[in-house]
Protein backbone atom coordinates (compact mmCIF):
# COMPACT_ATOMS: atom_id res chain seq x y z
CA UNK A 1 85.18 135.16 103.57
CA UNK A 2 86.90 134.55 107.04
CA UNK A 3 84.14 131.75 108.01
CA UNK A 4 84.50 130.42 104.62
CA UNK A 5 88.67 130.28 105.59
CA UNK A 6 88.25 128.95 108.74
CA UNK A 7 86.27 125.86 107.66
CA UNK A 8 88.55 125.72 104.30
CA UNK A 9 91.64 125.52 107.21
CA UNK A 10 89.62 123.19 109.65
CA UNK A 11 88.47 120.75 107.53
CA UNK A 12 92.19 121.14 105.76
CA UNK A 13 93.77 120.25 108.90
CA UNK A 14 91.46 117.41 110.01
CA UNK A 15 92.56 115.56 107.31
CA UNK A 16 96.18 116.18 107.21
CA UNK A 17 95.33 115.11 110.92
CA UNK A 18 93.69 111.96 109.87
CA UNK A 19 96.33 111.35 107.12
CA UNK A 20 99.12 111.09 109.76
CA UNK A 21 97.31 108.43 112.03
CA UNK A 22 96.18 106.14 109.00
CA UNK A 23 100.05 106.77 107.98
CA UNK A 24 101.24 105.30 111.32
CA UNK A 25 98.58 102.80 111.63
CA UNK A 26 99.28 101.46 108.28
CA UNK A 27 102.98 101.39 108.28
CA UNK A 28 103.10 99.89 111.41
CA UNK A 29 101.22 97.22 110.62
CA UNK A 30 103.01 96.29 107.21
CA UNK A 31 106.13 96.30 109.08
CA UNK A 32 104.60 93.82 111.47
CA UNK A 33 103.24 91.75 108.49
CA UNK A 34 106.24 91.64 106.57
CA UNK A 35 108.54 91.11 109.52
CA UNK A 36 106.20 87.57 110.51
CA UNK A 37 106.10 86.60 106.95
CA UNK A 38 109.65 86.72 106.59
CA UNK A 39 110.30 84.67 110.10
CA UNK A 40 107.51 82.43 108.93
CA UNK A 41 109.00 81.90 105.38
CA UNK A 42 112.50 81.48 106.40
CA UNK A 43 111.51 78.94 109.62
CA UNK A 44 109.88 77.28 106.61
CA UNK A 45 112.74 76.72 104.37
CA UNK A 46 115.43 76.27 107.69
CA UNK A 47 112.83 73.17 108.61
CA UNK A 48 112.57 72.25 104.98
CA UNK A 49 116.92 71.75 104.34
CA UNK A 50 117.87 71.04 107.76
CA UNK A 51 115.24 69.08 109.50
CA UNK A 52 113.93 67.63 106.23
CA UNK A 53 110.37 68.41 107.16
CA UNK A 54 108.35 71.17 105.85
CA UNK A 55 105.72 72.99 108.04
CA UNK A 56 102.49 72.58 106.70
CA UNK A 57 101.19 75.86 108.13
CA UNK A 58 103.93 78.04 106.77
CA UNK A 59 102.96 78.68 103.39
CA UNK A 60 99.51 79.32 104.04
CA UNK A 61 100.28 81.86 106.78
CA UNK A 62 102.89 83.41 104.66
CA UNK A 63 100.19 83.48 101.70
CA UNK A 64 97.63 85.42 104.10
CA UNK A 65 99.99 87.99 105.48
CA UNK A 66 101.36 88.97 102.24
CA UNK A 67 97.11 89.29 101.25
CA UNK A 68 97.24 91.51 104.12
CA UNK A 69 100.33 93.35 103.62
CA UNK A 70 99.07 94.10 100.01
CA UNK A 71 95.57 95.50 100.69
CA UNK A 72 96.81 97.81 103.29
CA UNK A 73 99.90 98.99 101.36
CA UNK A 74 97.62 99.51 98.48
CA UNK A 75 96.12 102.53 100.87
CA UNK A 76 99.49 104.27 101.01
CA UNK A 77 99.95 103.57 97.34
CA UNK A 78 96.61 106.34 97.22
CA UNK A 79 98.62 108.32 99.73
CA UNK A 80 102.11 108.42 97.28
CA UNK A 81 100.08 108.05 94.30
CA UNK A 82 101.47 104.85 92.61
CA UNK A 83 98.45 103.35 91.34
CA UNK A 84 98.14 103.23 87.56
CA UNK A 85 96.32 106.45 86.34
CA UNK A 86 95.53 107.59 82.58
CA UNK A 87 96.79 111.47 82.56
CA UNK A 88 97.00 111.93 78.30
CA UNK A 89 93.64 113.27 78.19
CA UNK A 90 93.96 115.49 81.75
CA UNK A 91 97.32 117.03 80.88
CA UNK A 92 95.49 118.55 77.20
CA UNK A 93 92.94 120.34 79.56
CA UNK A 94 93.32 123.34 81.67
CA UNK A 95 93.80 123.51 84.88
CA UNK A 96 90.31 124.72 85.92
CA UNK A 97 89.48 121.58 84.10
CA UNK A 98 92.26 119.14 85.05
CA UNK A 99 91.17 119.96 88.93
CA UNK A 100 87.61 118.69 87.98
CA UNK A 101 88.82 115.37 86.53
CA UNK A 102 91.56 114.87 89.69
CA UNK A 103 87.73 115.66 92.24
CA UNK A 104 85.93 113.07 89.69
CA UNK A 105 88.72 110.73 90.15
CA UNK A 106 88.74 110.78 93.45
CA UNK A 107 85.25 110.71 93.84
CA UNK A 108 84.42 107.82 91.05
CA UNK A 109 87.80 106.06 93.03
CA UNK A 110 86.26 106.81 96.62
CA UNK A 111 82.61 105.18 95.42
CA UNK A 112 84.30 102.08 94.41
CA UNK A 113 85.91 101.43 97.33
CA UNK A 114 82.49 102.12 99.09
CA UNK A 115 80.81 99.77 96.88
CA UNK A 116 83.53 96.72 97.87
CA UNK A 117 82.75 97.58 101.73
CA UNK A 118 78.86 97.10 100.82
CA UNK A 119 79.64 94.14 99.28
CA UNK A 120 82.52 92.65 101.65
CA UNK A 121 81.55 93.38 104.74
CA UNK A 122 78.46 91.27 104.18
CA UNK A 123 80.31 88.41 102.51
CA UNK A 124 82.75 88.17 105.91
CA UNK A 125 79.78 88.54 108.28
CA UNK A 126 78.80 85.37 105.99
CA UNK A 127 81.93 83.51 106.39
CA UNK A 128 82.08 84.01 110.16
CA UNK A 129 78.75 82.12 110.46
CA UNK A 130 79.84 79.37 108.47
CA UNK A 131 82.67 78.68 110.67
CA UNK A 132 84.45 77.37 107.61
CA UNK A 133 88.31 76.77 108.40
CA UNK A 134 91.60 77.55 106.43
CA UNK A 135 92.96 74.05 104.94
CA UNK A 136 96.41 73.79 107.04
CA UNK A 137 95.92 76.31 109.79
CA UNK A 138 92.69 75.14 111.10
CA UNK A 139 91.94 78.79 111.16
CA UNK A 140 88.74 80.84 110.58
CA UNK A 141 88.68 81.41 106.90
CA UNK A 142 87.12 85.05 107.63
CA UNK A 143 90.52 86.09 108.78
CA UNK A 144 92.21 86.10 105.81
CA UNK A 145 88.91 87.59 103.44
CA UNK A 146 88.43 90.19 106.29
CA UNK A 147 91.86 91.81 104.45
CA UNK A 148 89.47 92.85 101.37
CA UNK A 149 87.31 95.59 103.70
CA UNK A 150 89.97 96.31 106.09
CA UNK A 151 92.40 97.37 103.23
CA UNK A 152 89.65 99.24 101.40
CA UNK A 153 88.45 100.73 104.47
CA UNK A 154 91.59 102.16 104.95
CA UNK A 155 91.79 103.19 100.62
CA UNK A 156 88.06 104.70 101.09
CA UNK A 157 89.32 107.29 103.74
CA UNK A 158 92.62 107.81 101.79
CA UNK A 159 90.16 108.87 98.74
CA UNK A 160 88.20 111.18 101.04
CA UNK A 161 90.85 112.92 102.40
CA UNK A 162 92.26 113.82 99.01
CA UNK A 163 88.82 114.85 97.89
CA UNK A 164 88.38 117.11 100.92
CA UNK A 165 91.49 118.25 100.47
CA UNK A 166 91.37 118.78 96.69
CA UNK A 167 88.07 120.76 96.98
CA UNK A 168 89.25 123.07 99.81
CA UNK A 169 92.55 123.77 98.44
CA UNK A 170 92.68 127.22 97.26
CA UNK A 171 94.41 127.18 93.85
CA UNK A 172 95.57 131.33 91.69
CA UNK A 173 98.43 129.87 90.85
CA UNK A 174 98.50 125.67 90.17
CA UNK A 175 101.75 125.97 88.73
CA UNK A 176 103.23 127.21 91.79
CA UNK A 177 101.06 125.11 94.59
CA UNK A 178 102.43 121.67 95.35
CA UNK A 179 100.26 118.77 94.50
CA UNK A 180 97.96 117.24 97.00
CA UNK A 181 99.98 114.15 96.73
CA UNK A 182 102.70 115.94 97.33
CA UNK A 183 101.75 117.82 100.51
CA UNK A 184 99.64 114.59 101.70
CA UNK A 185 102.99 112.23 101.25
CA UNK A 186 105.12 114.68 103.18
């Protein structure tokens, strides 16, 4: 029972370890994203009413950092569980039961985002051969479709960590335990 405990606790605190760095790495970089979208939008509309000339580049740029800023915040929204669920069936079961369907959630959630990375990373590898270019940027087009695998990269460990930490929690009483989300959002 203690080696069972101590790889319950280890693998436990890997991924509350792992949860903090995607955290910091993902935050970060939506703050970054947001912060040039919103220089880039509003250089846009000060050229636009003032100098009476739009910048060609800015919407497109704005367009692809907001793609960004979406697919990575879509990770956190697994970490504070925003996305839409369907709990009218889970709530009616037990909670022997309703632990089951949260691991098969996370599990049927996790293999998804698996199955986009087969399929995406491919279809970028593609695009970077093709050296195809964005229309007003003059930019790889691969940068902004490499936003698809990155963010769901990022969703796929998200999923993991609440499976791992789902399946090693250690749950007498559920009423009384806070939920994974809870504990994983801080």
């Amino acid at each position: 029972m203690v080696e069972t405990d101590w790889g319950r606790n280890f693998l436990r605190n890997l991924v509350t370890r792992i949860d903090k760095i995607l955290t910091k790495i993902e935050e970060n970089l939506i703050f970054v994203l947001m912060l040039a979208m919103l220089v880039v939008v509003v250089t846009g509309i000060m050229n636009r009413f003032i100098l009476k000339e739009s910048l060609p580049w800015a919407e497109e740029l704005s367009r692809y950092l907001l793609i960004w800023s979406a697919l990575i915040g879509a990770s956190l929204g697994v970490k504070h569980s925003v996305h839409i669920s369907i709990d009218a069936v889970k709530n009616f079961l037990p909670a022997r039961l309703q632990r089951g369907i949260v691991i098969l959630s996370y599990l049927i959630s996790f293999s998804f985002c698996i199955t986009v990375l087969v399929i995406g990373i491919p279809f970028v590898l593609r695009l970077m051969e093709t050296n195809q270019l964005s229309p007003a940027m003059r930019i790889p087009i691969y940068f902004a479709y490499a936003s698809v695998p990155v963010g769901i990269f990022f969703m796929a460990i998200r999923y993991f960590c609440l499976t791992v930490y789902e399946c090693t929690s250690n749950r007498q009483a559920v009423e009384k335990v806070k939920t994974d989300k809870e504990v994983l959002a801080g």
